[in-house]
Protein backbone atom coordinates (compact mmCIF):
# COMPACT_ATOMS: atom_id res chain seq x y z
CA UNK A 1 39.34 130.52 62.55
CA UNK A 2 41.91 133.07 61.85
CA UNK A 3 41.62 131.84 58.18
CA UNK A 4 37.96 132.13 57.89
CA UNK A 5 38.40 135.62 59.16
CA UNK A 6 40.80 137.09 56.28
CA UNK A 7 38.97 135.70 54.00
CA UNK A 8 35.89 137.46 55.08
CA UNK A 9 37.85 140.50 55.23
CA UNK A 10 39.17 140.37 51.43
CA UNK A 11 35.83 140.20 50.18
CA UNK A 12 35.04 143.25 47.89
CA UNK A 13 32.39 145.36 49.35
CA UNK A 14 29.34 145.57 47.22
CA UNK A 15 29.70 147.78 44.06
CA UNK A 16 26.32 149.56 45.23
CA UNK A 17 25.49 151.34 48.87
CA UNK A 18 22.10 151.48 48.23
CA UNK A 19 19.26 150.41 46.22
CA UNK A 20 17.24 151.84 43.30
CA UNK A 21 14.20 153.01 44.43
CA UNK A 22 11.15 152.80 41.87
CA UNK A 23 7.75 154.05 42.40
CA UNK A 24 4.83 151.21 41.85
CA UNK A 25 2.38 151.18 39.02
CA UNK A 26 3.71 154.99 38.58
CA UNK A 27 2.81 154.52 34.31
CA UNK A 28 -0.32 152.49 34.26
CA UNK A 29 -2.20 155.54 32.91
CA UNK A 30 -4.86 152.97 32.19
CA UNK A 31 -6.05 152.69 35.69
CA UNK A 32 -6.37 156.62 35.68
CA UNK A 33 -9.28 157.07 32.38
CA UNK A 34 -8.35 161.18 32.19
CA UNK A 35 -5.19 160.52 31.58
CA UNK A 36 -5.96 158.62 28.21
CA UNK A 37 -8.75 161.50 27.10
CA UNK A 38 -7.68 163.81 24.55
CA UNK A 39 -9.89 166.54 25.73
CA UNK A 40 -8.92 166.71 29.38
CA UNK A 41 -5.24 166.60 28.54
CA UNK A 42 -5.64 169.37 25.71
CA UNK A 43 -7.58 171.50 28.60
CA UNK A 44 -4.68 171.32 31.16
CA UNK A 45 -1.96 171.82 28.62
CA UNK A 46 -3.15 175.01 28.74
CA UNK A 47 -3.04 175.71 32.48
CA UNK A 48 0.71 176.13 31.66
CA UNK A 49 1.05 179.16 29.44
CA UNK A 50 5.20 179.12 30.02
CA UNK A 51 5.35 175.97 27.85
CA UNK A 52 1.81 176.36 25.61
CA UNK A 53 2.88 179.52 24.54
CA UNK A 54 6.45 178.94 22.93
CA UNK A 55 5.22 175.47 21.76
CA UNK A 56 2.54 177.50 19.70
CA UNK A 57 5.02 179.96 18.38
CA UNK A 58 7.02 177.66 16.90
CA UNK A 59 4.83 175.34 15.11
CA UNK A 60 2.81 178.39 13.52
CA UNK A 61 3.46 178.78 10.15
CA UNK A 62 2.05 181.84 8.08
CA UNK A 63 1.39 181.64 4.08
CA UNK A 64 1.12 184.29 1.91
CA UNK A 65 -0.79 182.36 -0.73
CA UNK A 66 -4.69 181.25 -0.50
CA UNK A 67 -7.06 181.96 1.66
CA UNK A 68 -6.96 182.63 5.58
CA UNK A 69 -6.18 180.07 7.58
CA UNK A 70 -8.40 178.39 10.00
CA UNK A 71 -8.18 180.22 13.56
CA UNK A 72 -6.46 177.37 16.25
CA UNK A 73 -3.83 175.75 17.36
CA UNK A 74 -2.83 172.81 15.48
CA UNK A 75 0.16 172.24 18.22
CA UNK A 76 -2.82 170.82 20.51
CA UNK A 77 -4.45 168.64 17.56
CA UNK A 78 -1.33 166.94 17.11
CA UNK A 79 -0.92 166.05 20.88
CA UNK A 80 -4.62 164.71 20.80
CA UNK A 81 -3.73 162.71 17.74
CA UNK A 82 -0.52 161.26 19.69
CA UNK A 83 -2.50 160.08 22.28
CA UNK A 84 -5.40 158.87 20.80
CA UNK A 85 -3.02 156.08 19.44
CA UNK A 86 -4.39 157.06 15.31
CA UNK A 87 -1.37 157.07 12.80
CA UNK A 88 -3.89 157.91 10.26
CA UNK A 89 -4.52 161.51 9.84
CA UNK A 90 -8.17 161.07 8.26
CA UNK A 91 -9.22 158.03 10.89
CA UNK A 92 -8.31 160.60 13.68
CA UNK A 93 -10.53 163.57 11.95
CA UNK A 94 -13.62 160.63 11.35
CA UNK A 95 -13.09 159.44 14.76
CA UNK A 96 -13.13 163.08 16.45
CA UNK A 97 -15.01 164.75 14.40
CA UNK A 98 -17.86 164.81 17.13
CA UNK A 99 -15.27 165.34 20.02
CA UNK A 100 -14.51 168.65 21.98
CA UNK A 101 -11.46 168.62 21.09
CA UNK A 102 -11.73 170.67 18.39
CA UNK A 103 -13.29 173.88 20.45
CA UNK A 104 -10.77 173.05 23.29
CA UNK A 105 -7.67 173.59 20.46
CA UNK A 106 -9.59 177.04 20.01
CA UNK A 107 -11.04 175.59 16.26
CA UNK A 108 -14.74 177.17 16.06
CA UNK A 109 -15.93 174.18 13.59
CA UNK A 110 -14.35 170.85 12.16
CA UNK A 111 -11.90 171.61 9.08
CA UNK A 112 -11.69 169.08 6.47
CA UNK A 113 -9.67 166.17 6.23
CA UNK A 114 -7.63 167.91 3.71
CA UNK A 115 -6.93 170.47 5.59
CA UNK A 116 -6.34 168.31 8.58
CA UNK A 117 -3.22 166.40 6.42
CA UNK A 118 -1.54 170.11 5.64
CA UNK A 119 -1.51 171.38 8.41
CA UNK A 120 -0.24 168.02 10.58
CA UNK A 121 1.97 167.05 8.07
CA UNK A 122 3.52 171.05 7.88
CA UNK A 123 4.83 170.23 11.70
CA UNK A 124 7.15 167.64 10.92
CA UNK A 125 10.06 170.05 11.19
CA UNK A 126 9.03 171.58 14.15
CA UNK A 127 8.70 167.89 16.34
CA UNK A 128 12.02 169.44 18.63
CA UNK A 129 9.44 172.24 19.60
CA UNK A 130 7.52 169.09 21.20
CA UNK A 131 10.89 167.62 22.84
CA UNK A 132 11.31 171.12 24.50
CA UNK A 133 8.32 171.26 26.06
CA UNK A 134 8.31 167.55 26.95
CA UNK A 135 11.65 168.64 28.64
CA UNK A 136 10.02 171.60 30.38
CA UNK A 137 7.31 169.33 32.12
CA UNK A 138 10.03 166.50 33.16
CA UNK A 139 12.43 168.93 34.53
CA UNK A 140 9.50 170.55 36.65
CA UNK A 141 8.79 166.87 37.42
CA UNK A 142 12.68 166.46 38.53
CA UNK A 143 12.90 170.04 40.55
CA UNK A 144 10.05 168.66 42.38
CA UNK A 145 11.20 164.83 42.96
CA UNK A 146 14.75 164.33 42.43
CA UNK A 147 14.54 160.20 42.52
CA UNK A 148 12.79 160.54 39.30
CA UNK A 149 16.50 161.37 37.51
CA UNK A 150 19.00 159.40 40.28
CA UNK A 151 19.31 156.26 38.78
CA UNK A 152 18.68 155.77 34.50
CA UNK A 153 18.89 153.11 32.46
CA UNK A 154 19.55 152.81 28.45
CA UNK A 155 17.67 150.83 26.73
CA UNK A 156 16.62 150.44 22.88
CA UNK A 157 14.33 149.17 21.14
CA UNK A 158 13.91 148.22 17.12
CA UNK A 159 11.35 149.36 14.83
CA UNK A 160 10.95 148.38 11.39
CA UNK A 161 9.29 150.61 8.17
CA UNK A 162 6.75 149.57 5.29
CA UNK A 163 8.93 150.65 2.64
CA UNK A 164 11.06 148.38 0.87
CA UNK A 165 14.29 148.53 -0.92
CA UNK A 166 14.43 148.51 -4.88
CA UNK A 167 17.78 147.97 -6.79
CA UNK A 168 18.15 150.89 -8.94
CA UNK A 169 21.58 150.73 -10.50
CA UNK A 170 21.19 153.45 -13.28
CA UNK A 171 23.24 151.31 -15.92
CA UNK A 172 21.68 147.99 -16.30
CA UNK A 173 24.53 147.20 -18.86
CA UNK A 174 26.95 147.86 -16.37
CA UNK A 175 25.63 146.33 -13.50
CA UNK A 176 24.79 142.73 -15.53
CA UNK A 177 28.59 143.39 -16.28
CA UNK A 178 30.12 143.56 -12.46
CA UNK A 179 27.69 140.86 -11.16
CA UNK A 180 28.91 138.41 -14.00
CA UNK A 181 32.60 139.66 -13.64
CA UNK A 182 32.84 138.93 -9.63
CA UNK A 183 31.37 134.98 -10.31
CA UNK A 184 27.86 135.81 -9.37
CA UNK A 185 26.78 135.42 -12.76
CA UNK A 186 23.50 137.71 -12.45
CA UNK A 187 22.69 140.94 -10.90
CA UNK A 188 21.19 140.68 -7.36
CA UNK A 189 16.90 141.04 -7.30
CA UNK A 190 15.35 143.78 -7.47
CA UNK A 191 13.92 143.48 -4.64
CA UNK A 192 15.26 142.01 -1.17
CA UNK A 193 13.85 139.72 1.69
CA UNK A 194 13.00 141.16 5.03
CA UNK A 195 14.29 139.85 7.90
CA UNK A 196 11.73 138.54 10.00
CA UNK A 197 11.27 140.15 13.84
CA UNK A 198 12.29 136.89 15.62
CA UNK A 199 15.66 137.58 13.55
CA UNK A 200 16.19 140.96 13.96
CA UNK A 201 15.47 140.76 18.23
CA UNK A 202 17.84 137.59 19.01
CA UNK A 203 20.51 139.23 16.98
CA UNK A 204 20.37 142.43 18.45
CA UNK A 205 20.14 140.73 21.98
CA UNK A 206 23.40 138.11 20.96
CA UNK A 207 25.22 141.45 20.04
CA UNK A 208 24.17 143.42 22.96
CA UNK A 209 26.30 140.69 25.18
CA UNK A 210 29.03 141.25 23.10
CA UNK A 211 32.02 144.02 23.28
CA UNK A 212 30.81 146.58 20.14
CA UNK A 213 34.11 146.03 18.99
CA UNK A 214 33.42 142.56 18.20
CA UNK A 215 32.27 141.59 14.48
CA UNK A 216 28.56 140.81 14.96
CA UNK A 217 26.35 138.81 12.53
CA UNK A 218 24.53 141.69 10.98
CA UNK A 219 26.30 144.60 9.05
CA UNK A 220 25.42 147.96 8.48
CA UNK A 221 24.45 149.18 4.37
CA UNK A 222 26.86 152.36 4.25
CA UNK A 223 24.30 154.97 3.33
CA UNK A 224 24.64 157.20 -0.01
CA UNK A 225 25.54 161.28 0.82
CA UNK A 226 22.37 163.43 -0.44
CA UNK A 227 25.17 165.45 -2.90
CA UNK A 228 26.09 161.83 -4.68
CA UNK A 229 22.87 160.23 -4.81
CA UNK A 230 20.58 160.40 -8.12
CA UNK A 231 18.41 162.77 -5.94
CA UNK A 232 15.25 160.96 -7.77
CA UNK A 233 11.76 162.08 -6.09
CA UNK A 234 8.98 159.61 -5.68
CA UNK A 235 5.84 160.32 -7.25
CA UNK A 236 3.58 162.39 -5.22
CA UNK A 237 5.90 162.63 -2.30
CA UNK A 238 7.76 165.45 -0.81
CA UNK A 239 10.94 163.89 0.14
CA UNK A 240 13.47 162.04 -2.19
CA UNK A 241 14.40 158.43 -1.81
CA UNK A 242 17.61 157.31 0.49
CA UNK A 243 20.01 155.29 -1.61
CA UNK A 244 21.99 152.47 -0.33
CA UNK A 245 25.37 150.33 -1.65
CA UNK A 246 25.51 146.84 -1.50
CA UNK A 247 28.41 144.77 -2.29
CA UNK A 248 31.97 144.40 -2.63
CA UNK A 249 33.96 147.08 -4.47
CA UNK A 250 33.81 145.11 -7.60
CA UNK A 251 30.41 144.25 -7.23
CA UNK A 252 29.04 146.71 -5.80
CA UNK A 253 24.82 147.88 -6.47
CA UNK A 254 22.72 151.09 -5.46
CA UNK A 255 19.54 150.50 -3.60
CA UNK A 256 16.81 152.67 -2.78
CA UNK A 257 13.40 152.93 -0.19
CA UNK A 258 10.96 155.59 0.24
CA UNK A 259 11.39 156.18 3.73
CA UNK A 260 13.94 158.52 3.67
CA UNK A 261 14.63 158.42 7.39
CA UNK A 262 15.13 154.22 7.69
CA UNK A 263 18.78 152.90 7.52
CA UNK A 264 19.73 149.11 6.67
CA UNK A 265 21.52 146.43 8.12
CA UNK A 266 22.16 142.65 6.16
CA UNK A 267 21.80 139.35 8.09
CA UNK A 268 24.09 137.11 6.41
CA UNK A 269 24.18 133.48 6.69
CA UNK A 270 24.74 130.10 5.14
CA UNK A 271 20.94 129.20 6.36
CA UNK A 272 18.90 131.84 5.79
CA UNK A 273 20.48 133.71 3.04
CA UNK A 274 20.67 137.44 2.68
CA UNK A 275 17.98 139.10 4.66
CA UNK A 276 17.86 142.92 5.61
CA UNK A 277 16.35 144.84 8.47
CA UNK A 278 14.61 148.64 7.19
CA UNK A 279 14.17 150.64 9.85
CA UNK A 280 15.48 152.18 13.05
CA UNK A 281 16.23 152.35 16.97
CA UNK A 282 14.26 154.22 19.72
CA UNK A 283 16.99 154.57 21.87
CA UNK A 284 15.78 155.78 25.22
CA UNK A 285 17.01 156.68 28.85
CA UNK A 286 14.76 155.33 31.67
CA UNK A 287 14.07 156.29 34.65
CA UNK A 288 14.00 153.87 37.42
CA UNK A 289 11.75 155.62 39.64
CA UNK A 290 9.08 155.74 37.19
CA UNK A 291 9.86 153.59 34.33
CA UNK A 292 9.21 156.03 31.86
CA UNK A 293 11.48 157.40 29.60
CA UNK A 294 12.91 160.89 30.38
CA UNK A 295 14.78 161.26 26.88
CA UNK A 296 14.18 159.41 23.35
CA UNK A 297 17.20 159.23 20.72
CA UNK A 298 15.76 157.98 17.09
CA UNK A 299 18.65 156.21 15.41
CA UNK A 300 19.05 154.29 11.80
CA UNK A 301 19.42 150.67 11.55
CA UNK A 302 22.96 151.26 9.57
CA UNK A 303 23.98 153.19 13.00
CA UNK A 304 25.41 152.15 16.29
CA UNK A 305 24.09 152.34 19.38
CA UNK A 306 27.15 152.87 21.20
CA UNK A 307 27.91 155.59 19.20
CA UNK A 308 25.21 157.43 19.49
CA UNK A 309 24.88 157.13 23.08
CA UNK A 310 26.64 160.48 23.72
CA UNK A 311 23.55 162.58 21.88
CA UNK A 312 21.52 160.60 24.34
CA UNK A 313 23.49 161.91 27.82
CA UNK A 314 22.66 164.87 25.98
CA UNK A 315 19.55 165.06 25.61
CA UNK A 316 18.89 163.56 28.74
CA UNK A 317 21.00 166.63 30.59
CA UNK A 318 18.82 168.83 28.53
CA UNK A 319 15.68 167.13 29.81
CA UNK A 320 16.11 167.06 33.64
CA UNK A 321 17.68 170.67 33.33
CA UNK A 322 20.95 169.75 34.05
CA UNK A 323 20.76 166.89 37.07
CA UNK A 324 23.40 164.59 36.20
CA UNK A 325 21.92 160.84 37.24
CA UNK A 326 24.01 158.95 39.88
CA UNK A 327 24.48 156.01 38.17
CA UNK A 328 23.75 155.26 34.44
CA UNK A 329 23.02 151.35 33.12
CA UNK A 330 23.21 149.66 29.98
CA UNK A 331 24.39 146.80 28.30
CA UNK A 332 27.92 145.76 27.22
CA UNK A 333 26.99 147.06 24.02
CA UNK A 334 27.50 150.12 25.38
CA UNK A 335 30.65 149.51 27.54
CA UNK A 336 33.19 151.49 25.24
CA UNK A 337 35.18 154.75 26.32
CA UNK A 338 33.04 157.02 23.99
CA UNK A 339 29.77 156.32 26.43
CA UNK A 340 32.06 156.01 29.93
CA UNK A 341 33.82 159.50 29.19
CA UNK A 342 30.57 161.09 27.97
CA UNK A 343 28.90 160.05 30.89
CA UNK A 344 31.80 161.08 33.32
CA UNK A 345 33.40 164.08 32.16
CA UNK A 346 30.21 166.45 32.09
CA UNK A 347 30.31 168.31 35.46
CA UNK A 348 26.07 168.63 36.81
CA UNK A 349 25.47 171.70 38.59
CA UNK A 350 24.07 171.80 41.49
CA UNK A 351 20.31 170.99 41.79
CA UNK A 352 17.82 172.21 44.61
CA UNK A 353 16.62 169.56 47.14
CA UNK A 354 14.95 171.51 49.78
CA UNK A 355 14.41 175.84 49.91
CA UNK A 356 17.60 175.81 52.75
CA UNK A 357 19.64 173.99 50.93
CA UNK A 358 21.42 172.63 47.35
CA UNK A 359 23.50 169.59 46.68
CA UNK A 360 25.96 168.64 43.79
CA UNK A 361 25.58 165.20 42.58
CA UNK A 362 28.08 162.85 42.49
CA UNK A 363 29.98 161.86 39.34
CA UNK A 364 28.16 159.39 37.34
CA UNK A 365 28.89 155.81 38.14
CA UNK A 366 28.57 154.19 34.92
CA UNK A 367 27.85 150.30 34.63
CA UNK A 368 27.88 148.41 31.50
CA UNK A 369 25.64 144.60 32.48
CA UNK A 370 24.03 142.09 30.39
CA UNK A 371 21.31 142.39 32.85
CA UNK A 372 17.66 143.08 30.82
CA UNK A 373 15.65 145.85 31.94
CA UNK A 374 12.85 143.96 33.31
CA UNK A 375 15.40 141.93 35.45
CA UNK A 376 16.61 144.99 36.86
CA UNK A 377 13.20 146.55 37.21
CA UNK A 378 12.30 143.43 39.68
CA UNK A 379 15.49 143.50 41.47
CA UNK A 380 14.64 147.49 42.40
CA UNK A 381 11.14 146.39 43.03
CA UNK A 382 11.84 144.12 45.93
CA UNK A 383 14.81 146.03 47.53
CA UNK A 384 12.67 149.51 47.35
CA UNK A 385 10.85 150.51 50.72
CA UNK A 386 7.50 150.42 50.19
CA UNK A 387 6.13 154.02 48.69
CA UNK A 388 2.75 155.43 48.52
CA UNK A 389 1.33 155.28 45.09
CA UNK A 390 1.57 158.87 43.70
CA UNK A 391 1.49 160.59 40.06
CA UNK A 392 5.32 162.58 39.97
CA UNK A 393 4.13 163.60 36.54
CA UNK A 394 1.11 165.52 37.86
CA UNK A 395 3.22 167.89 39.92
CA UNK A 396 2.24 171.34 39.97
């Protein structure tokens, strides 16, 4: 009896006191049909001068040359074109062209579709004027319901571009050379095979369980430096290519793609051959309470995730205005000292719960698991007291 006793006692207590609370159905913006019109959300955008107002100062850009520009706020056409789900400048113009929108934005008549692509594309610089006041709105959102930043988890997920990459060694001569010199006996294709999604996803997932230190089966291209490179301009486009080496040292190649934006990784192996992945990461932080994400880190395919989990804790600080989450979750991808000293060493100042009263959060626990979001989602769903369905985004 005695036995059974200490051995009850030795346990280890559980690693969490208490459970992560989410808030049901909080992002089906489907079941709410004003939150999916452009119109309405252009109108109350604008209820909020604090953020409207600095967001439209910074993506107005004045030219000296041609004629006066079209009185409106382009800032507000670009959020209608976001969430009207169009990646195509002109299909967004055809399909609106009818729509309120326009006089909402301030725009007294339709411009043309040229005119549309100039002006959209002439923001691309400016998107961290859109992050800020993203961040504005979610740490309103936080102020006002501190769950929605208590408890965050990292997750990432892989996106793939259209562009391709060439081989575009400059001395032909010289590369036919290398390629026969190193056994291979001709230069590698000009062009080379994608690697399908299927790939791409179980690899990432059989790395993710893995230590980062440990070799995986994909490797990263090691990208060219803009001052090396040819610095060779596509045809018609604004931005140069983004030049790649492939290869040994004795062999080695230069590769190119359009997108200059896109890193590469190889997939190597003695049953499906060389295969590369062209394209990127959208590395978010997610909060539990809502299951939205509260801060977005783009990343390269040629880039780790680990690594570049720091300038996510950062962003994320920025974002709920400096409420430091209580706990932090990711995968053992992640479970190296750069993301565990990140997350632990940045002090959060003290965040208002109530008018009487503030309260310091507690230092980050952070917990490296193999366990997938979704799992973790359903855990929190059945351990959460039952909450009254509410919109924390709609707080005033």
């Amino acid at each position: 009896m005695s036995t059974r006793l200490a051995s009850r006692q030795r346990r280890p207590q559980r690693r969490f006191a208490r459970a992560a609370e989410i808030l049901p159905r909080a992002t089906e913006f489907s079941d709410d049909p004003q939150l999916c019109d452009p119109v309405w959300v252009v109108t109350q955008i604008q209820n909020h001068p604090r953020i409207l107002d600095d967001l439209v100062e910074a993506t107005s850009f004045e030219s000296s040359r041609g004629r006066n520009r079209v009185p409106g706020r382009w800032c507000l056409i670009m959020l209608a074109m976001t969430l009207s789900g169009e990646v195509d400048v002109q299909t967004f113009r055809n399909r609106y062209a009818q729509s309120p929108v326009w006089s909402a934005a301030g725009f007294s008549y339709v411009p043309t579709a040229q005119t549309c692509w100039n002006r959209l594309t002439e923001m691309e610089p400016a998107h961290h004027a859109f992050e800020e006041a993203a961040n504005k709105l979610i740490a309103r959102a936080v102020e006002a319901e501190p769950r929605i930043a208590r408890d965050v988890w990292n997750d990432a997920t892989g996106f793939e571009t259209n562009a391709v990459l060439e081989h575009c060694c400059e001395d032909r001569d010289a590369c036919r050379a290398r390629s026969k010199a190193s056994g291979r006996g001709k230069p590698p294709p000009r062009y080379l095979d994608r690697a399908g999604n299927e790939l791409i996803k179980d690899t990432r997932h059989d790395e993710a369980k893995e230590s980062p230190d440990t070799d995986g089966d994909s490797k990263p291209l090691p990208a060219v430096n803009q001052e090396d490179s040819p610095g060779e301009r596509p045809k018609r486009r604004k931005r140069p290519y983004r030049y790649f080496e492939y290869g040994p040292a004795r062999d080695r190649h230069l590769y190119r793609t359009m997108d200059p934006e896109a890193g590469a990784r190889i997939y190597e192996g003695s049953h499906r051959g060389r295969r590369f992945w062209l394209g990127g990461l959208n590395q978010a932080a997610v909060s539990f309470y809502l299951g939205a994400p509260l801060a977005v880190n783009v990343i390269a395919a040629n880039e780790s995730e680990a690594t570049q989990y720091p300038t996510l804790y950062r962003k994320l600080l920025k974002a709920t205005g400096g409420v430091k989450p209580d706990t932090m979750i990711g995968d053992r991808g992640l479970s190296i000292s750069t993301c565990s000293s990140s997350t632990q060493s940045r002090a959060s100042p003290p965040y208002s719960r109530g008018a009487s009263r503030a309260r310091t959060s507690p230092a980050t626990q952070w917990t490296p698991t193999s366990t997938t979001a979704t799992e973790c989602r359903a855990a929190s769903t059945a351990a959460a007291p039952a909450t009254s369905r509410a919109r924390a985004w709609a707080t005033s």
